[in-house]
PDB file of N, CA and C in Angstrom:
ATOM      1  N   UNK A   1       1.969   8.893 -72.560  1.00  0.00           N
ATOM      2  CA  UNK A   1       2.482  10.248 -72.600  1.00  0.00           C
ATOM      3  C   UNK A   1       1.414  11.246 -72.182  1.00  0.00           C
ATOM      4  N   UNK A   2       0.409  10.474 -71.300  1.00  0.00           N
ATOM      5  CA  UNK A   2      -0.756  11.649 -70.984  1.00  0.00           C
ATOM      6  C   UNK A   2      -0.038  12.961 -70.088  1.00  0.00           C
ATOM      7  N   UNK A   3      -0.469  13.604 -69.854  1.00  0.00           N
ATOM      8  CA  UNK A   3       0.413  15.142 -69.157  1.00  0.00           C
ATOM      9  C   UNK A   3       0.949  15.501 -69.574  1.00  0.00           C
ATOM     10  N   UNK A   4       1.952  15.262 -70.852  1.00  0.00           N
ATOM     11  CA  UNK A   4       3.098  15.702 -71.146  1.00  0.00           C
ATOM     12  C   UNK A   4       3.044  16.980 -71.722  1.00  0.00           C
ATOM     13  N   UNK A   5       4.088  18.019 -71.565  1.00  0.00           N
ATOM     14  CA  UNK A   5       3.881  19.120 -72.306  1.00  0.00           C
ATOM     15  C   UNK A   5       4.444  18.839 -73.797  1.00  0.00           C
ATOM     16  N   UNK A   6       3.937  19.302 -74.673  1.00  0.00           N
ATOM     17  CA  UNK A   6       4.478  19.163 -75.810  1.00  0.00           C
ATOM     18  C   UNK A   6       6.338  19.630 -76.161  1.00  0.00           C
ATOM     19  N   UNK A   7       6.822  20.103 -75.154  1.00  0.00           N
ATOM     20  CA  UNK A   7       8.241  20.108 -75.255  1.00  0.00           C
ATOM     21  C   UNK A   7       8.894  18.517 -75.005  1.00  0.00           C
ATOM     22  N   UNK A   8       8.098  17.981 -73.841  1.00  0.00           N
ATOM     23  CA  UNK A   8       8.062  16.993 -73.129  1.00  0.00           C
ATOM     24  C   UNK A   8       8.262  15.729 -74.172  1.00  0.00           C
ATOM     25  N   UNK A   9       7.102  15.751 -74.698  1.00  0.00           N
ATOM     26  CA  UNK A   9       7.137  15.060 -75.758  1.00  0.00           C
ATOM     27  C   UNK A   9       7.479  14.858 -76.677  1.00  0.00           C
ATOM     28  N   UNK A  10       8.315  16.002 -77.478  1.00  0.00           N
ATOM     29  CA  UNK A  10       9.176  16.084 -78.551  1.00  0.00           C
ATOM     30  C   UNK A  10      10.741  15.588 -77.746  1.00  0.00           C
ATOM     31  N   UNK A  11      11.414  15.771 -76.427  1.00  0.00           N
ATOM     32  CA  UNK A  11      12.293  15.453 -76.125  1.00  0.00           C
ATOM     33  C   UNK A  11      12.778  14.006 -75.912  1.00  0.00           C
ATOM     34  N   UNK A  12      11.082  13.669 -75.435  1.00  0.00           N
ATOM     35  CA  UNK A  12      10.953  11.901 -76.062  1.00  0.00           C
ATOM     36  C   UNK A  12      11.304  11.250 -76.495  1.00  0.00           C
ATOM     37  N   UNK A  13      10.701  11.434 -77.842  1.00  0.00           N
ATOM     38  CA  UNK A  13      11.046  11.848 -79.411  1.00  0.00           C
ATOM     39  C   UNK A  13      12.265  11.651 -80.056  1.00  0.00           C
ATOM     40  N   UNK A  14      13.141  12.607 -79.448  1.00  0.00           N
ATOM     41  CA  UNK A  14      14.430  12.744 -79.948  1.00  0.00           C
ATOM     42  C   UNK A  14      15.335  11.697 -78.816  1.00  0.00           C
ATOM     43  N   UNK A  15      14.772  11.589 -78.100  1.00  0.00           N
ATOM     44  CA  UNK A  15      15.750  10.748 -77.321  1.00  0.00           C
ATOM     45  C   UNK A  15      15.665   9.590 -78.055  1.00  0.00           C
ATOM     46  N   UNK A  16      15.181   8.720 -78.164  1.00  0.00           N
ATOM     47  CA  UNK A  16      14.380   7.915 -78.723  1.00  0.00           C
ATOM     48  C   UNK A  16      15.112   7.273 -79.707  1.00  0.00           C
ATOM     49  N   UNK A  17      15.082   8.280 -80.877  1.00  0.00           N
ATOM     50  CA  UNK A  17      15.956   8.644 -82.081  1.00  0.00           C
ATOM     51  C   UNK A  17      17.377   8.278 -81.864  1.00  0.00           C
ATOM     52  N   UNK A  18      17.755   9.437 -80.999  1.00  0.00           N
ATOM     53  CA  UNK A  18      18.994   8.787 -80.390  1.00  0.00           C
ATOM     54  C   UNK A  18      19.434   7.418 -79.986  1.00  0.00           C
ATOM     55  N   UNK A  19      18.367   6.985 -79.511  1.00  0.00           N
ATOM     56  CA  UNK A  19      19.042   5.959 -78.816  1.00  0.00           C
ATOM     57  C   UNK A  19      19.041   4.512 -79.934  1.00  0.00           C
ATOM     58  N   UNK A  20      18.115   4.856 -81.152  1.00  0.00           N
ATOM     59  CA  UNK A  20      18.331   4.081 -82.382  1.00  0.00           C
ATOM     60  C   UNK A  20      19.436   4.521 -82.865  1.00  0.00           C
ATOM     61  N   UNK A  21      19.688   5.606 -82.867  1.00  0.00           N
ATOM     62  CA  UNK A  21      21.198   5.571 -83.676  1.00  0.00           C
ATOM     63  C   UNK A  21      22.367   5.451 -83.157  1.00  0.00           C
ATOM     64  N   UNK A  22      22.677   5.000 -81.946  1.00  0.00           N
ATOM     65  CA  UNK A  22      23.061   4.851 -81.120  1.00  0.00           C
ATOM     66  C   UNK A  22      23.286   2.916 -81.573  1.00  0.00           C
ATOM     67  N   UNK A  23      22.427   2.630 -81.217  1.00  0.00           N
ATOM     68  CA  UNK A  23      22.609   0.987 -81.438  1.00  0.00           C
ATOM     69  C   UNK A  23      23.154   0.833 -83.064  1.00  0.00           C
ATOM     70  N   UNK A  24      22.414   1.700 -84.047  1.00  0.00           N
ATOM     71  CA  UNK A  24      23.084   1.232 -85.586  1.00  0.00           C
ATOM     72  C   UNK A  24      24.684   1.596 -85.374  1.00  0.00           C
ATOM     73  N   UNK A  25      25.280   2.821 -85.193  1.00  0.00           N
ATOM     74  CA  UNK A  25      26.584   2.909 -84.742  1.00  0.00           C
ATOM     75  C   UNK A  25      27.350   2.234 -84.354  1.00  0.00           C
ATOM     76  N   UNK A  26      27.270   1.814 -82.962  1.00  0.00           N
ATOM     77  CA  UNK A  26      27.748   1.013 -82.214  1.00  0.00           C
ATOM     78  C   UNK A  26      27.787  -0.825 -82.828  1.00  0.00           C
ATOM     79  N   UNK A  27      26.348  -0.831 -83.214  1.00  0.00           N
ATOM     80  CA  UNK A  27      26.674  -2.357 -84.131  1.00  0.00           C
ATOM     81  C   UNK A  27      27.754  -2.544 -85.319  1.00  0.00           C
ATOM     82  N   UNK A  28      27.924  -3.956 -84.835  1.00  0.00           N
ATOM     83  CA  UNK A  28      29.344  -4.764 -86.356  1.00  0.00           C
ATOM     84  C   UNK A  28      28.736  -4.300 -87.616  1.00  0.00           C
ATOM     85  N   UNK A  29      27.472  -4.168 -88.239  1.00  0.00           N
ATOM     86  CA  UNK A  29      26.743  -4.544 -88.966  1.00  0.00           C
ATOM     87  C   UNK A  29      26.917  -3.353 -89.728  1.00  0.00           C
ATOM     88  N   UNK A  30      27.111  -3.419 -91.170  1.00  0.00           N
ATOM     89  CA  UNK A  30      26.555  -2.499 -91.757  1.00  0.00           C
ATOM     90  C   UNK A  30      24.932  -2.103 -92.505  1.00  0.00           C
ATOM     91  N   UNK A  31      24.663  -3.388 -92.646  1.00  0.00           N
ATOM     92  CA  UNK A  31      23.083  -3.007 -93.116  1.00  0.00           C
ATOM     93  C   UNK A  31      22.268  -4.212 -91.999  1.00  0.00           C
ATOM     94  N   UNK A  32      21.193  -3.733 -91.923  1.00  0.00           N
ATOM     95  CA  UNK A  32      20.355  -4.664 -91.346  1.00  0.00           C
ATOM     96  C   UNK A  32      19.320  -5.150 -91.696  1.00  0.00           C
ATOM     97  N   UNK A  33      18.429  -6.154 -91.716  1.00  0.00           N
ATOM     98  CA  UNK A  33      17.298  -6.695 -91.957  1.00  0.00           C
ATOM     99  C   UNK A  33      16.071  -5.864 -91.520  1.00  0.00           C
ATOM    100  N   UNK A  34      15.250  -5.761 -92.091  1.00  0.00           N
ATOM    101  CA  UNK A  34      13.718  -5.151 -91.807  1.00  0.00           C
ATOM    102  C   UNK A  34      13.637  -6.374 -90.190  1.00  0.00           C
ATOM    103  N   UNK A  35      13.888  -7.416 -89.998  1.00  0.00           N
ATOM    104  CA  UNK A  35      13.786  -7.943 -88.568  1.00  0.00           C
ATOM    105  C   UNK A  35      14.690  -7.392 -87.601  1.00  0.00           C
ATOM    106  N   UNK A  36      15.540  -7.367 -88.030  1.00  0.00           N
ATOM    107  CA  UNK A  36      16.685  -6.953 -87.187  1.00  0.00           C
ATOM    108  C   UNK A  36      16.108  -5.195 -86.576  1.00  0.00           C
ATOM    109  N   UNK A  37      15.834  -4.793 -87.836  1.00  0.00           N
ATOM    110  CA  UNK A  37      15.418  -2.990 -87.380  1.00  0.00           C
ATOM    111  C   UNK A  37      14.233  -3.135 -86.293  1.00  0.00           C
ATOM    112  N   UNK A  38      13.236  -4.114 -86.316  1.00  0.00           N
ATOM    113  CA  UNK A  38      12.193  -4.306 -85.892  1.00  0.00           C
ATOM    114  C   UNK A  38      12.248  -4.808 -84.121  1.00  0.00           C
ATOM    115  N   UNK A  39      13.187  -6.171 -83.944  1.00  0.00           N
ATOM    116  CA  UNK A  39      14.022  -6.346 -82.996  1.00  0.00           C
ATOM    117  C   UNK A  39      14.558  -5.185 -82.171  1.00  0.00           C
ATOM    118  N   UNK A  40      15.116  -4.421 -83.086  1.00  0.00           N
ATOM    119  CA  UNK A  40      15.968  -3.157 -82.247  1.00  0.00           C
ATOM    120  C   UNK A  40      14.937  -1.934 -81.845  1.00  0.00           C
ATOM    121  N   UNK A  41      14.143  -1.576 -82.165  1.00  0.00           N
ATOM    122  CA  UNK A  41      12.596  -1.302 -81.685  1.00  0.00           C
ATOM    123  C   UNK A  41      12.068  -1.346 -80.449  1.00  0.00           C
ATOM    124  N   UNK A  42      11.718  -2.592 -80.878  1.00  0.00           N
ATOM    125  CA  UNK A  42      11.014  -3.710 -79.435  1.00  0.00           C
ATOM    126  C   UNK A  42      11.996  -3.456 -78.298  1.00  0.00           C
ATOM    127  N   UNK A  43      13.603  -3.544 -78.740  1.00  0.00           N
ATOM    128  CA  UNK A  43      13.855  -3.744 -77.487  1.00  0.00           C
ATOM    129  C   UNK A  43      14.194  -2.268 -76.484  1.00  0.00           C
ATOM    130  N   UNK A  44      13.834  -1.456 -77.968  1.00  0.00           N
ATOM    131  CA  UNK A  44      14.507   0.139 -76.914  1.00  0.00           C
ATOM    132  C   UNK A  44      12.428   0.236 -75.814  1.00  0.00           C
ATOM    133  N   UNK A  45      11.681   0.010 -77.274  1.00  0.00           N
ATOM    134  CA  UNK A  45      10.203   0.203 -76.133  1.00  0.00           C
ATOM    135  C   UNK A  45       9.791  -0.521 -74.955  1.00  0.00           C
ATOM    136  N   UNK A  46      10.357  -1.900 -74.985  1.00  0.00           N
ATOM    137  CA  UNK A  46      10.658  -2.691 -73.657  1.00  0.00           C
ATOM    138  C   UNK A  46      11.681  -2.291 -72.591  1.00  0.00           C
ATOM    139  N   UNK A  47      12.848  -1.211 -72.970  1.00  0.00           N
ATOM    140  CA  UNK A  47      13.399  -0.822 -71.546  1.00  0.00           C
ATOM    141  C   UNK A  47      12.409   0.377 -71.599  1.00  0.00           C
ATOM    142  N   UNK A  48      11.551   1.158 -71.930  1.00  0.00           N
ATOM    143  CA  UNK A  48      11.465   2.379 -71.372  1.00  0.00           C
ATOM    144  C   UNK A  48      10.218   2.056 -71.325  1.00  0.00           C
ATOM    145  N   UNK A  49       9.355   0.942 -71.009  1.00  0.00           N
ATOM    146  CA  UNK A  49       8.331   0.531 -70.022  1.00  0.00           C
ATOM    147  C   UNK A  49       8.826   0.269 -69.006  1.00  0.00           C
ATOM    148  N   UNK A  50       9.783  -0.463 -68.642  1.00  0.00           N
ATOM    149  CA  UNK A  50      10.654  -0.841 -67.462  1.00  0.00           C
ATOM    150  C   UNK A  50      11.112   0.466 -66.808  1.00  0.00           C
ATOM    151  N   UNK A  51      11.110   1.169 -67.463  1.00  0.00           N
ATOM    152  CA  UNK A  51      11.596   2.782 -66.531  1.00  0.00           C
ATOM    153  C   UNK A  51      10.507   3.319 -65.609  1.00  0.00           C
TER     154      UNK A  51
END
């Protein structure tokens, strides 16, 4: 996140957020495992290296 303006970076942030709550929503599941939360993590920071 070097350069970023600090708006920049809070929009990040919230995207981010979003896009975790986004997957709890959308999942069958009502509660999840400390792995499972951890899993769902990994995999939002592995697409947005790929970006």
């Amino acid at each position: 996140m070097e350069g970023m303006t600090e708006k920049e970076m809070k929009t990040v942030k919230m995207s981010t957020i979003y896009e975790l709550r986004l997957l709890f929503a959308q999942g069958d599941k009502e509660q999840y495992t400390k792995k499972e939360i951890v899993e769902l993590l990994d995999k939002i920071a592995t697409a947005k290296e790929q970006k």
